[in-house]
N, C-alpha and C. Protein backbone atom coordinates (compact mmCIF):
# COMPACT_ATOMS: atom_id res chain seq x y z
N UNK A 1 -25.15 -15.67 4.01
CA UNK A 1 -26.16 -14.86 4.67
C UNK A 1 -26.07 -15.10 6.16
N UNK A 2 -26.31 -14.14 6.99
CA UNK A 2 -26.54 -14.37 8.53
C UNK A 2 -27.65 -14.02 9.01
N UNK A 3 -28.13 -14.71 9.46
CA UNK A 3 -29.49 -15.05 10.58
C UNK A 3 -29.19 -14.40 11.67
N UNK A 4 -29.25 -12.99 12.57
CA UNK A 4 -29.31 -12.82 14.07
C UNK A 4 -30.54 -12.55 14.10
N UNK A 5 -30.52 -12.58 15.59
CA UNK A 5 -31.47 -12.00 16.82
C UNK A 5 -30.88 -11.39 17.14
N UNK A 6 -31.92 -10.00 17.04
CA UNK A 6 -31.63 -9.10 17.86
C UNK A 6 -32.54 -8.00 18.28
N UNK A 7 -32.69 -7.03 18.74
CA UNK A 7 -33.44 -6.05 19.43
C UNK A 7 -32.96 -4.62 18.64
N UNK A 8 -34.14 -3.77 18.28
CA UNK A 8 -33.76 -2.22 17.20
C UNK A 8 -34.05 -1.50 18.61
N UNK A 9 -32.30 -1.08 18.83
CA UNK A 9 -32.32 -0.10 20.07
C UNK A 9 -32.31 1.27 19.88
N UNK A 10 -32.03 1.66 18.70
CA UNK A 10 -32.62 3.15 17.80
C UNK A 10 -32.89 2.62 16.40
N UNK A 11 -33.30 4.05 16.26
CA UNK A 11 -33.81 4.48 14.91
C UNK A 11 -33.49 6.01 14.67
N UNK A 12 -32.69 6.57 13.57
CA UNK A 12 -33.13 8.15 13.02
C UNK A 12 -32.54 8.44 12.12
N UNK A 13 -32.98 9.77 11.68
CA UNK A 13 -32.43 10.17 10.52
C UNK A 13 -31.80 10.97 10.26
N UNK A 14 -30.74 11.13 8.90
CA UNK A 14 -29.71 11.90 8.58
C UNK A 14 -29.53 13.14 7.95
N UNK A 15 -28.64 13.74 7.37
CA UNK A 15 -28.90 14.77 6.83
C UNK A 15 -28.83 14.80 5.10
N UNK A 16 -28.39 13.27 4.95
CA UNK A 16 -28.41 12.91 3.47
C UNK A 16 -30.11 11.91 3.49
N UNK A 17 -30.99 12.09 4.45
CA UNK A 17 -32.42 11.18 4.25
C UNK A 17 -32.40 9.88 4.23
N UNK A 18 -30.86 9.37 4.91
CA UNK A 18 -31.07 7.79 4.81
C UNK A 18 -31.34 7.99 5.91
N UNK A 19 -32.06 6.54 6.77
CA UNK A 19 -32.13 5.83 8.17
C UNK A 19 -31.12 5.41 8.60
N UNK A 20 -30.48 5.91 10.02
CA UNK A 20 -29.90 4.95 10.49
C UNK A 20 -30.47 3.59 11.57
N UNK A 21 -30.36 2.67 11.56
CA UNK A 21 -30.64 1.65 12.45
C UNK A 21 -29.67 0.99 13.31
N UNK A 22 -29.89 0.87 14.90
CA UNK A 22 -28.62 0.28 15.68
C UNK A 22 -29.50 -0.73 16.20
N UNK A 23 -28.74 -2.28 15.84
CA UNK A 23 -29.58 -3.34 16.66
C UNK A 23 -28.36 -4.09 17.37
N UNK A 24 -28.99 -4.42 18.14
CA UNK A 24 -28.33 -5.08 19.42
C UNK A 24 -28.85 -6.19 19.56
N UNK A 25 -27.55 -7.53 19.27
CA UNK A 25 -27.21 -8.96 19.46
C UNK A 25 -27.12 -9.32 20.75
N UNK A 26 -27.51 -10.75 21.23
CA UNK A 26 -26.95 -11.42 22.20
C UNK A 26 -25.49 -11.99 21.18
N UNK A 27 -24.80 -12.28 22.23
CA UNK A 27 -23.34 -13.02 21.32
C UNK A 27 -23.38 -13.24 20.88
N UNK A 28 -22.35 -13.57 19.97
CA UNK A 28 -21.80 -14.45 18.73
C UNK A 28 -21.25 -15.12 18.43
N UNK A 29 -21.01 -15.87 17.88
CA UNK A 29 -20.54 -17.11 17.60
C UNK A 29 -19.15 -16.45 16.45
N UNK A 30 -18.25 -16.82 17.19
CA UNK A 30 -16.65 -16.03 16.69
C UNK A 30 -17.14 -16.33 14.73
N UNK A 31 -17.24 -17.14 13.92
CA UNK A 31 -17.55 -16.68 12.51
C UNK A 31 -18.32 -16.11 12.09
N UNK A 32 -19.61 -16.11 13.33
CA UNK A 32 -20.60 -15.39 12.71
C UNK A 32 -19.98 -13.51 12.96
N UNK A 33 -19.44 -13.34 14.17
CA UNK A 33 -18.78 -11.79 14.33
C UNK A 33 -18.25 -11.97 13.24
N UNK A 34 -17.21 -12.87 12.78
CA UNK A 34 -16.36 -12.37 11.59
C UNK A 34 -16.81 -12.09 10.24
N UNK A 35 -18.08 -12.78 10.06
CA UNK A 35 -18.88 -12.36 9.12
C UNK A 35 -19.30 -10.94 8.91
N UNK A 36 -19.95 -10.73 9.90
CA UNK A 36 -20.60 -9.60 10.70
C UNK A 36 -19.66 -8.29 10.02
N UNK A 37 -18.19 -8.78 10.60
CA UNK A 37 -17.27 -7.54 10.67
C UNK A 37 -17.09 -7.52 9.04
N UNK A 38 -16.87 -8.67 8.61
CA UNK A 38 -16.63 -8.09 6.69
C UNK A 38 -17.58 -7.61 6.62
N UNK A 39 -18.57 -7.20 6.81
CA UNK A 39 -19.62 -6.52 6.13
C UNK A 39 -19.39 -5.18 6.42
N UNK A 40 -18.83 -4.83 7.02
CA UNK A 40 -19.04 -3.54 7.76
C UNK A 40 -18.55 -2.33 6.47
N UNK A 41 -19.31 -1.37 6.07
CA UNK A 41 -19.23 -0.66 5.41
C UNK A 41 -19.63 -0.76 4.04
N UNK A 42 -20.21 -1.78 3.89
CA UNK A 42 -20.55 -2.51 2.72
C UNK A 42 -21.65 -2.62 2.34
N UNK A 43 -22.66 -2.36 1.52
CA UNK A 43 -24.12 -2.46 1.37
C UNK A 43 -24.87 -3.71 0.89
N UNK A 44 -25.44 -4.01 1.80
CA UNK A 44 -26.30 -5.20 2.31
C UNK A 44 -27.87 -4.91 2.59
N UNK A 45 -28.06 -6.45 1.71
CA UNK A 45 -29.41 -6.65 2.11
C UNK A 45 -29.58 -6.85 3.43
N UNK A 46 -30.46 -6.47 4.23
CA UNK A 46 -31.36 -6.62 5.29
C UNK A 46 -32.95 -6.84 5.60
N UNK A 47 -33.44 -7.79 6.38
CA UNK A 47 -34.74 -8.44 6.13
C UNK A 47 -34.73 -8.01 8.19
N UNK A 48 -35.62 -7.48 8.37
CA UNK A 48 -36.49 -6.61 9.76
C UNK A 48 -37.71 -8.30 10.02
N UNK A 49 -37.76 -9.11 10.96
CA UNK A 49 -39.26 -9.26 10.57
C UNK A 49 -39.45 -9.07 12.24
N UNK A 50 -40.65 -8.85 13.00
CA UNK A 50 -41.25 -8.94 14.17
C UNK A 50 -40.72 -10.51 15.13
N UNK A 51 -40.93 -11.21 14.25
CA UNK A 51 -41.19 -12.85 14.64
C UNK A 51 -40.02 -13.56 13.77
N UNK A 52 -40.38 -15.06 14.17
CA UNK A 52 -39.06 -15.60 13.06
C UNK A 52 -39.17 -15.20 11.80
N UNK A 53 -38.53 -15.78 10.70
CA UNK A 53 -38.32 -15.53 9.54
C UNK A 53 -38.65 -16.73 8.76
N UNK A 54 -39.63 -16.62 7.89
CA UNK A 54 -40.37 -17.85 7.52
C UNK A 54 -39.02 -18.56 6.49
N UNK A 55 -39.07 -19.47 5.90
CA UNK A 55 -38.25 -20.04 4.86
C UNK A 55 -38.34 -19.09 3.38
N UNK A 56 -39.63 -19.11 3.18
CA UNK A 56 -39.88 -17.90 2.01
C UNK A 56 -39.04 -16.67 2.01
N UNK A 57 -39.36 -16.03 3.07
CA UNK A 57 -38.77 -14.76 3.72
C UNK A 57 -37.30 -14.82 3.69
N UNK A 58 -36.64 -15.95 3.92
CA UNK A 58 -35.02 -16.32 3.54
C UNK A 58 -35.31 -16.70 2.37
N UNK A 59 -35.71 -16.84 1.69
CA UNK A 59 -35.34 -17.16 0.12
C UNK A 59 -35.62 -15.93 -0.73
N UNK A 60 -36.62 -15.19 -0.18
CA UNK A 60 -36.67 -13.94 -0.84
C UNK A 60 -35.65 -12.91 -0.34
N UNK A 61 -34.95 -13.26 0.64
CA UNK A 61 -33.54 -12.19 1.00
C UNK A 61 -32.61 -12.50 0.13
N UNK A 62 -32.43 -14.27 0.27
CA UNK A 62 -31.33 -14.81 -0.65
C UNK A 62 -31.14 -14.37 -1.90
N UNK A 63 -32.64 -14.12 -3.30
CA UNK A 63 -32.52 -14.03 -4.10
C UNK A 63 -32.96 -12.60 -4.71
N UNK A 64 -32.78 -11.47 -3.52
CA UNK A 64 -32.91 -10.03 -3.90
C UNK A 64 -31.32 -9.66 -4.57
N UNK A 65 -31.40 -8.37 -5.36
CA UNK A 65 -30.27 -8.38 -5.72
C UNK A 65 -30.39 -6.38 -5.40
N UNK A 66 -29.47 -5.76 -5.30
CA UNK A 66 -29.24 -4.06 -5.69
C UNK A 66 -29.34 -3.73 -6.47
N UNK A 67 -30.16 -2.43 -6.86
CA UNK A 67 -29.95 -2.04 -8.25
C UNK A 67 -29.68 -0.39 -7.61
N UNK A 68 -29.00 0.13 -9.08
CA UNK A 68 -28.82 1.25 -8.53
C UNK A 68 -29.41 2.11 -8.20
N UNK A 69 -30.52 2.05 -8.07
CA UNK A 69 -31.81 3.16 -6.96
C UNK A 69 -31.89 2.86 -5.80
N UNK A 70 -30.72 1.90 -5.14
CA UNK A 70 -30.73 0.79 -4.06
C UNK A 70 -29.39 1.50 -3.36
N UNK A 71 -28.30 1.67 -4.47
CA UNK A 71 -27.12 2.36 -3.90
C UNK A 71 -27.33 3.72 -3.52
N UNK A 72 -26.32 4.21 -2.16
CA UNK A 72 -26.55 5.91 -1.81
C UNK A 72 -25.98 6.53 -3.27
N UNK A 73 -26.97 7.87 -2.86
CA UNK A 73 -26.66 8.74 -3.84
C UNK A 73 -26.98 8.30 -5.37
N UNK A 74 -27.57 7.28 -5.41
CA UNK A 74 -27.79 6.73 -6.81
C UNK A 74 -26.76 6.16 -8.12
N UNK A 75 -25.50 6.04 -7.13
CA UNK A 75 -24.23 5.86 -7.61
C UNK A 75 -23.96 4.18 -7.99
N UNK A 76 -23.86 3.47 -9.38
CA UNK A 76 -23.01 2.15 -9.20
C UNK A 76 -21.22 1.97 -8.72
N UNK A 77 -21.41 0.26 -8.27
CA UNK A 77 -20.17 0.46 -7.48
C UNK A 77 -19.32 0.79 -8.48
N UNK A 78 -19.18 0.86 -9.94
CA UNK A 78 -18.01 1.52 -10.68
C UNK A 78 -18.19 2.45 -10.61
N UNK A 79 -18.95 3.76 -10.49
CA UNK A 79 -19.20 4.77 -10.79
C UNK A 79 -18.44 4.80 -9.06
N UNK A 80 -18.78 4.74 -8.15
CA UNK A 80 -18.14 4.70 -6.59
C UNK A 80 -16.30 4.20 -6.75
N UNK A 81 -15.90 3.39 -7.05
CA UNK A 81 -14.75 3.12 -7.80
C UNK A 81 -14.07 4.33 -8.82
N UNK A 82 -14.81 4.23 -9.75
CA UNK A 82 -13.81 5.54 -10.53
C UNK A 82 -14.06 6.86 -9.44
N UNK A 83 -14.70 7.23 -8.99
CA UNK A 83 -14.97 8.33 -8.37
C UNK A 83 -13.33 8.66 -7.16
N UNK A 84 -13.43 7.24 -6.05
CA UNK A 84 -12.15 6.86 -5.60
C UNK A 84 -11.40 7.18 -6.37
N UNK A 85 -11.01 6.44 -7.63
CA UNK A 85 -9.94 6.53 -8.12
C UNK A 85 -9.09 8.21 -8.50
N UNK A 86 -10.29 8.75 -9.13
CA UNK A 86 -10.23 9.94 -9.01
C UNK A 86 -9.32 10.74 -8.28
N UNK A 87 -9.89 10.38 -6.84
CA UNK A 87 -9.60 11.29 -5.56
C UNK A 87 -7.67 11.35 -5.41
N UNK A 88 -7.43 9.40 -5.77
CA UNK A 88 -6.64 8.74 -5.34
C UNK A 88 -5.00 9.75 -6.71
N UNK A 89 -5.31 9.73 -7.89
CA UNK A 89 -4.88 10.32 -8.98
C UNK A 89 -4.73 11.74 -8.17
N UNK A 90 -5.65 12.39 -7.65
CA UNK A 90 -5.24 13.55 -7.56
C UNK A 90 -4.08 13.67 -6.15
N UNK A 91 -4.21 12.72 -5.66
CA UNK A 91 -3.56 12.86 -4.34
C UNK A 91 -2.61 12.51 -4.13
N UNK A 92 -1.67 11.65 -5.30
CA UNK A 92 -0.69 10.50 -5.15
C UNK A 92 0.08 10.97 -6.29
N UNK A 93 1.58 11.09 -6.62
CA UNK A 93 1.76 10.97 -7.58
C UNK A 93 2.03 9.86 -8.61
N UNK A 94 1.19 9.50 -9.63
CA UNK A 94 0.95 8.01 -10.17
C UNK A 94 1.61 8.33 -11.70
N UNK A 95 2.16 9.38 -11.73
CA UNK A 95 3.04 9.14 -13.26
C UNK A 95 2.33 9.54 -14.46
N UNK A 96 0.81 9.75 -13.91
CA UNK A 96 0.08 10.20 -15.20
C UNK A 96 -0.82 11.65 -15.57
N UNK A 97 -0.24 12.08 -16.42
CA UNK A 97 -0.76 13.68 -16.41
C UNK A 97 -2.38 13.75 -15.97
N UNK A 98 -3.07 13.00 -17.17
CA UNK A 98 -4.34 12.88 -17.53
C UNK A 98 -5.04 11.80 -16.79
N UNK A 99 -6.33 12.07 -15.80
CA UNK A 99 -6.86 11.07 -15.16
C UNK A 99 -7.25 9.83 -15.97
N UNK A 100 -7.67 10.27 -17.09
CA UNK A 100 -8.68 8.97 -17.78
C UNK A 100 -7.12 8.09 -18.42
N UNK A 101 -5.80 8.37 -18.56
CA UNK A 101 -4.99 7.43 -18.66
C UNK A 101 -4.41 6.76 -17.67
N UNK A 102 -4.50 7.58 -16.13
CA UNK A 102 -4.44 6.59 -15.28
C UNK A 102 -5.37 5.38 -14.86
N UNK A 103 -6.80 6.21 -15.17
CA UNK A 103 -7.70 5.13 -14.88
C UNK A 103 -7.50 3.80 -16.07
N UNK A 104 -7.46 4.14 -17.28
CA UNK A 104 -7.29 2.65 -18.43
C UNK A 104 -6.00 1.74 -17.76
N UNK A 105 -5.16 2.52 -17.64
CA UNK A 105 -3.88 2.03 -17.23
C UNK A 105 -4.15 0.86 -15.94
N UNK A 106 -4.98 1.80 -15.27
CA UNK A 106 -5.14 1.20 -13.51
C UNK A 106 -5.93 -0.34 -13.96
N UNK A 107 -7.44 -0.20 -14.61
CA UNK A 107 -8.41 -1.24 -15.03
C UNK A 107 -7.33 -2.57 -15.89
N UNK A 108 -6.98 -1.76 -16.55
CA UNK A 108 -6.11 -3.38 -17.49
C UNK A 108 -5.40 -4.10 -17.12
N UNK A 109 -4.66 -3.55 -15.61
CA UNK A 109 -3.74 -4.03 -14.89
C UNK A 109 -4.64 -4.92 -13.72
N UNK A 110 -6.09 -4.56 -13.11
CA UNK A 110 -6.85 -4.76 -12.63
C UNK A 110 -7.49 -6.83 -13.35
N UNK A 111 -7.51 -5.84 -14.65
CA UNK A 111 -8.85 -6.97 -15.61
C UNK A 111 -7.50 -8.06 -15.82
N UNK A 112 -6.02 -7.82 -15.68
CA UNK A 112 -5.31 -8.94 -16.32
C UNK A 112 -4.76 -9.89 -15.30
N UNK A 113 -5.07 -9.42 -13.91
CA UNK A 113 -5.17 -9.60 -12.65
C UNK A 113 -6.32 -10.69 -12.87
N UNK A 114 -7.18 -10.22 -12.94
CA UNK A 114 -8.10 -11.51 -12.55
C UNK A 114 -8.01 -12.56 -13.48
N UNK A 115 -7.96 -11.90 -14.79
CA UNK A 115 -7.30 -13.00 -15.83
C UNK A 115 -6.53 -14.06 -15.39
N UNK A 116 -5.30 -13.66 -15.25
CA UNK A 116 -4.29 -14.36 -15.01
C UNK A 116 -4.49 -15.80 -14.15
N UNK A 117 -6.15 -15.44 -13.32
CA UNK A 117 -6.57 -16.33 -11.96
C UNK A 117 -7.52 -17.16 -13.04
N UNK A 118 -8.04 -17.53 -14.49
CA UNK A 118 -8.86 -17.67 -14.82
C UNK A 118 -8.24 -19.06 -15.35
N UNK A 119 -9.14 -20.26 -15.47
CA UNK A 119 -8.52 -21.18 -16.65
C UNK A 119 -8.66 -21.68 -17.63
């Protein structure tokens, strides 16, 4: 998790009804940017408070989780994943007539992948 300070130098809204928010840091501390930067595009919890952030208040960030009324569009990240994949099948030629055999094909090769890392 990362802790900044910072200042909400806008606020507005889109044409899909999310918020956007731009806040503005004093520096950073080179891991904390690098933190910063993996996140980027990625959906994250965020905790706003006025004042510091009590210990509670970090423990209740720590132990929130997403659910999918949380993700845009109401989409889980597999459902966001096959959707990609989708796109990716139609755009590439991957050897397979039928999407849903590229996708089994793609996952088992995926699931035996992580396997393989397991002990």
């Amino acid at each position: 998790m990362i802790l900044l300070k910072g200042e909400i130098e806008s606020v507005s809204t889109r044409k899909d009804r999310t918020v956007k928010v731009v806040i503005g840091t004093q520096e950073l501390k080179p891991n904390e940017a690098g933190e910063l930067f993996g996140l980027q595009n990625n959906l994250a919890t965020v905790g706003i408070a006025p004042n510091e952030i009590t210990p509670e208040e970090i423990e209740l960030l720590q132990s929130s989780r997403l659910s999918v009324e949380d993700v845009p569009n109401g989409k889980s990240l597999s459902q966001r994943l096959r959707g990609a994949l989708f796109v990716y099948w139609k755009q590439y030629d991957t050897g397979f007539k039928e999407f849903d055999s590229f996708y089994s094909d793609y996952m088992e090769k995926k699931i035996n992948n992580v396997k393989s890392k397991l002990e």
